[in-house]
Protein backbone atom coordinates (compact mmCIF):
# COMPACT_ATOMS: atom_id res chain seq x y z
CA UNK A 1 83.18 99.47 82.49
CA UNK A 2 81.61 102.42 84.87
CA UNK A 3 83.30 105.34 86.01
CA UNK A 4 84.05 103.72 89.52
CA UNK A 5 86.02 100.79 87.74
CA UNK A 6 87.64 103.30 85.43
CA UNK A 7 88.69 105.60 88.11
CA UNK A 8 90.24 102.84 90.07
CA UNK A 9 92.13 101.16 86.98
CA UNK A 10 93.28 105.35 86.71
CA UNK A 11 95.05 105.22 90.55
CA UNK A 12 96.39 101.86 90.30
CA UNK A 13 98.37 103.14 86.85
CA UNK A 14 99.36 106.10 89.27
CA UNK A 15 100.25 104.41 92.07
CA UNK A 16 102.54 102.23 89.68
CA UNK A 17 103.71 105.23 87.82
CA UNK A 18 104.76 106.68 91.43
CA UNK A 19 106.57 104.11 92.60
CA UNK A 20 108.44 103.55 89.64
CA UNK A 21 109.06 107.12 90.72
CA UNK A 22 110.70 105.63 93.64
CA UNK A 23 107.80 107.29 95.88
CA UNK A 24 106.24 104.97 98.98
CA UNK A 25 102.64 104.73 98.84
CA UNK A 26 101.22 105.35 102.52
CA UNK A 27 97.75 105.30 101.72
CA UNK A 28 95.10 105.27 99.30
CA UNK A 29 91.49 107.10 98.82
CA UNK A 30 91.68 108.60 102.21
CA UNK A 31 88.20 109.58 103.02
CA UNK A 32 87.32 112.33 105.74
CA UNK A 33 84.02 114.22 105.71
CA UNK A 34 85.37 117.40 104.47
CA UNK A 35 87.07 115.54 101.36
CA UNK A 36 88.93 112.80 99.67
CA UNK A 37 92.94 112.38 98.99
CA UNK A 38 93.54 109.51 95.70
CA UNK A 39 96.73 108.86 97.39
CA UNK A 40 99.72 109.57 99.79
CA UNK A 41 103.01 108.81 99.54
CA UNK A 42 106.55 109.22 100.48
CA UNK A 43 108.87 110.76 98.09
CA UNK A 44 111.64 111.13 100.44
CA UNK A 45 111.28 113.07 103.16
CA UNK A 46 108.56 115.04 101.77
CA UNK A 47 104.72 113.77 102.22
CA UNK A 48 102.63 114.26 99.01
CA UNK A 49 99.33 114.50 98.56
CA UNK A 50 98.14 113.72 95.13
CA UNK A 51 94.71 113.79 93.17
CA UNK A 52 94.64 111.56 89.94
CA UNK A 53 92.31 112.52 87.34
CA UNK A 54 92.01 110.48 84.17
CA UNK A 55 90.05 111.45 81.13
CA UNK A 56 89.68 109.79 77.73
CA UNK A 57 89.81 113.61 75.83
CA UNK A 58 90.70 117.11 76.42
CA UNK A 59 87.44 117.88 75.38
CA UNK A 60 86.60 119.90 78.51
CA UNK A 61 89.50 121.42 79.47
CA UNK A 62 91.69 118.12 80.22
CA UNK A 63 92.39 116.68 83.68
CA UNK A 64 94.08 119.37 85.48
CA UNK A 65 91.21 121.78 84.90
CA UNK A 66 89.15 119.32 86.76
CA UNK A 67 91.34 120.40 89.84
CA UNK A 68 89.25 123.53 91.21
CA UNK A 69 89.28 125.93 93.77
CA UNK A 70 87.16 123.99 95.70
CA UNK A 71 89.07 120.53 95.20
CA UNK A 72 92.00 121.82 96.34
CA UNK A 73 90.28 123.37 99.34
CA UNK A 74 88.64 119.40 100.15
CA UNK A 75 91.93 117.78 99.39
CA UNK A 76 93.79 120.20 101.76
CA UNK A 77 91.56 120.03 104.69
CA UNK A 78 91.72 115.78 104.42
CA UNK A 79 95.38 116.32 104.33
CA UNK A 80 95.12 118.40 107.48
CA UNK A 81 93.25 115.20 109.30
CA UNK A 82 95.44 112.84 107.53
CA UNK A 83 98.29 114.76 109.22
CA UNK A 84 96.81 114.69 112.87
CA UNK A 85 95.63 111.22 112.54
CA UNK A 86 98.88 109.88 111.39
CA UNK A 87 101.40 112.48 112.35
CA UNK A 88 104.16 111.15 109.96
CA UNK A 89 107.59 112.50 110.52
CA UNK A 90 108.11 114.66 107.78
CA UNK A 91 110.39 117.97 106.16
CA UNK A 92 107.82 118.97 103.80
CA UNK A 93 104.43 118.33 102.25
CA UNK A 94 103.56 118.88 98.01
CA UNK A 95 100.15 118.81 96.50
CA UNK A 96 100.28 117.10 93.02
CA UNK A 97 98.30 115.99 90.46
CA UNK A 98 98.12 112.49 88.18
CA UNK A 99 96.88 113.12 85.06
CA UNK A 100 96.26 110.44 82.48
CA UNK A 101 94.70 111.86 79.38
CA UNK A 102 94.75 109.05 76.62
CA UNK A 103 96.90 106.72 77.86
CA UNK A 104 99.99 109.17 78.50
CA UNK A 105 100.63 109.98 82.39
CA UNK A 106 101.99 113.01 83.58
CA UNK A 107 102.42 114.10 86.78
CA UNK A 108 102.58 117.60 88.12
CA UNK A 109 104.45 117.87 91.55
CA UNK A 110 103.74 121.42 93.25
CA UNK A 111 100.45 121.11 91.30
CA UNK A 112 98.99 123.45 93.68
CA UNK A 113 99.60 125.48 97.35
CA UNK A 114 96.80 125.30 100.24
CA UNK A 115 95.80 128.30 100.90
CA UNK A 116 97.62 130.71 103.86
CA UNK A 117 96.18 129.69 107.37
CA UNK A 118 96.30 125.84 106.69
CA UNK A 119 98.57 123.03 107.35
């Protein structure tokens, strides 16, 4: 299996583990120049953004660690076109994470703010 099929057999789990959640998946691998969002849903009436990252150890610092500076920055300026592309009525917006580290899930609302000045 290569890393594309892998990281696609990672969001579907998330996606499923979401909406067991009870969250409503809007959309899926967004793609903008500036970045990427895994997937956006509905929990509510708050609009989440959230990055899944799946890794078979915690070798290297796990999956959360794979969320840097600069991922956040991509993820938040996608979420900014999402936003005016879309403009979903909405009362808030949360960044979380997906992580699946050896077949456990856990998911990490609030995972991370965008920085002051956006969105």
């Amino acid at each position: 299996m290569n890393t594309c099929q892998s990281g696609a057999l990672g969001e579907d789990a998330a996606c499923q583990y979401l909406q067991h959640k009870g969250f409503c998946i809007l959309a899926r691998n967004y793609r903008q120049p500036c970045g990427e969002i895994d997937i956006i849903a509905r929990d509510g009436k708050t609009l989440v953004f959230a990055e899944v990252k799946k890794r078979a150890s915690g070798a290297f610092g796990g999956p959360l660690a794979a969320v840097t500076g600069a991922k956040q920055r991509k993820i938040t300026l996608a979420a900014e076109c999402y936003i005016k592309e879309n403009t979903p009525k909405f009362d808030s917006i949360r960044f979380d994470v997906v992580c699946l580290l050896a077949g456990q899930i856990t998911h990490i609302p609030n995972a991370f703010s965008p920085r002051r000045g956006t969105l």
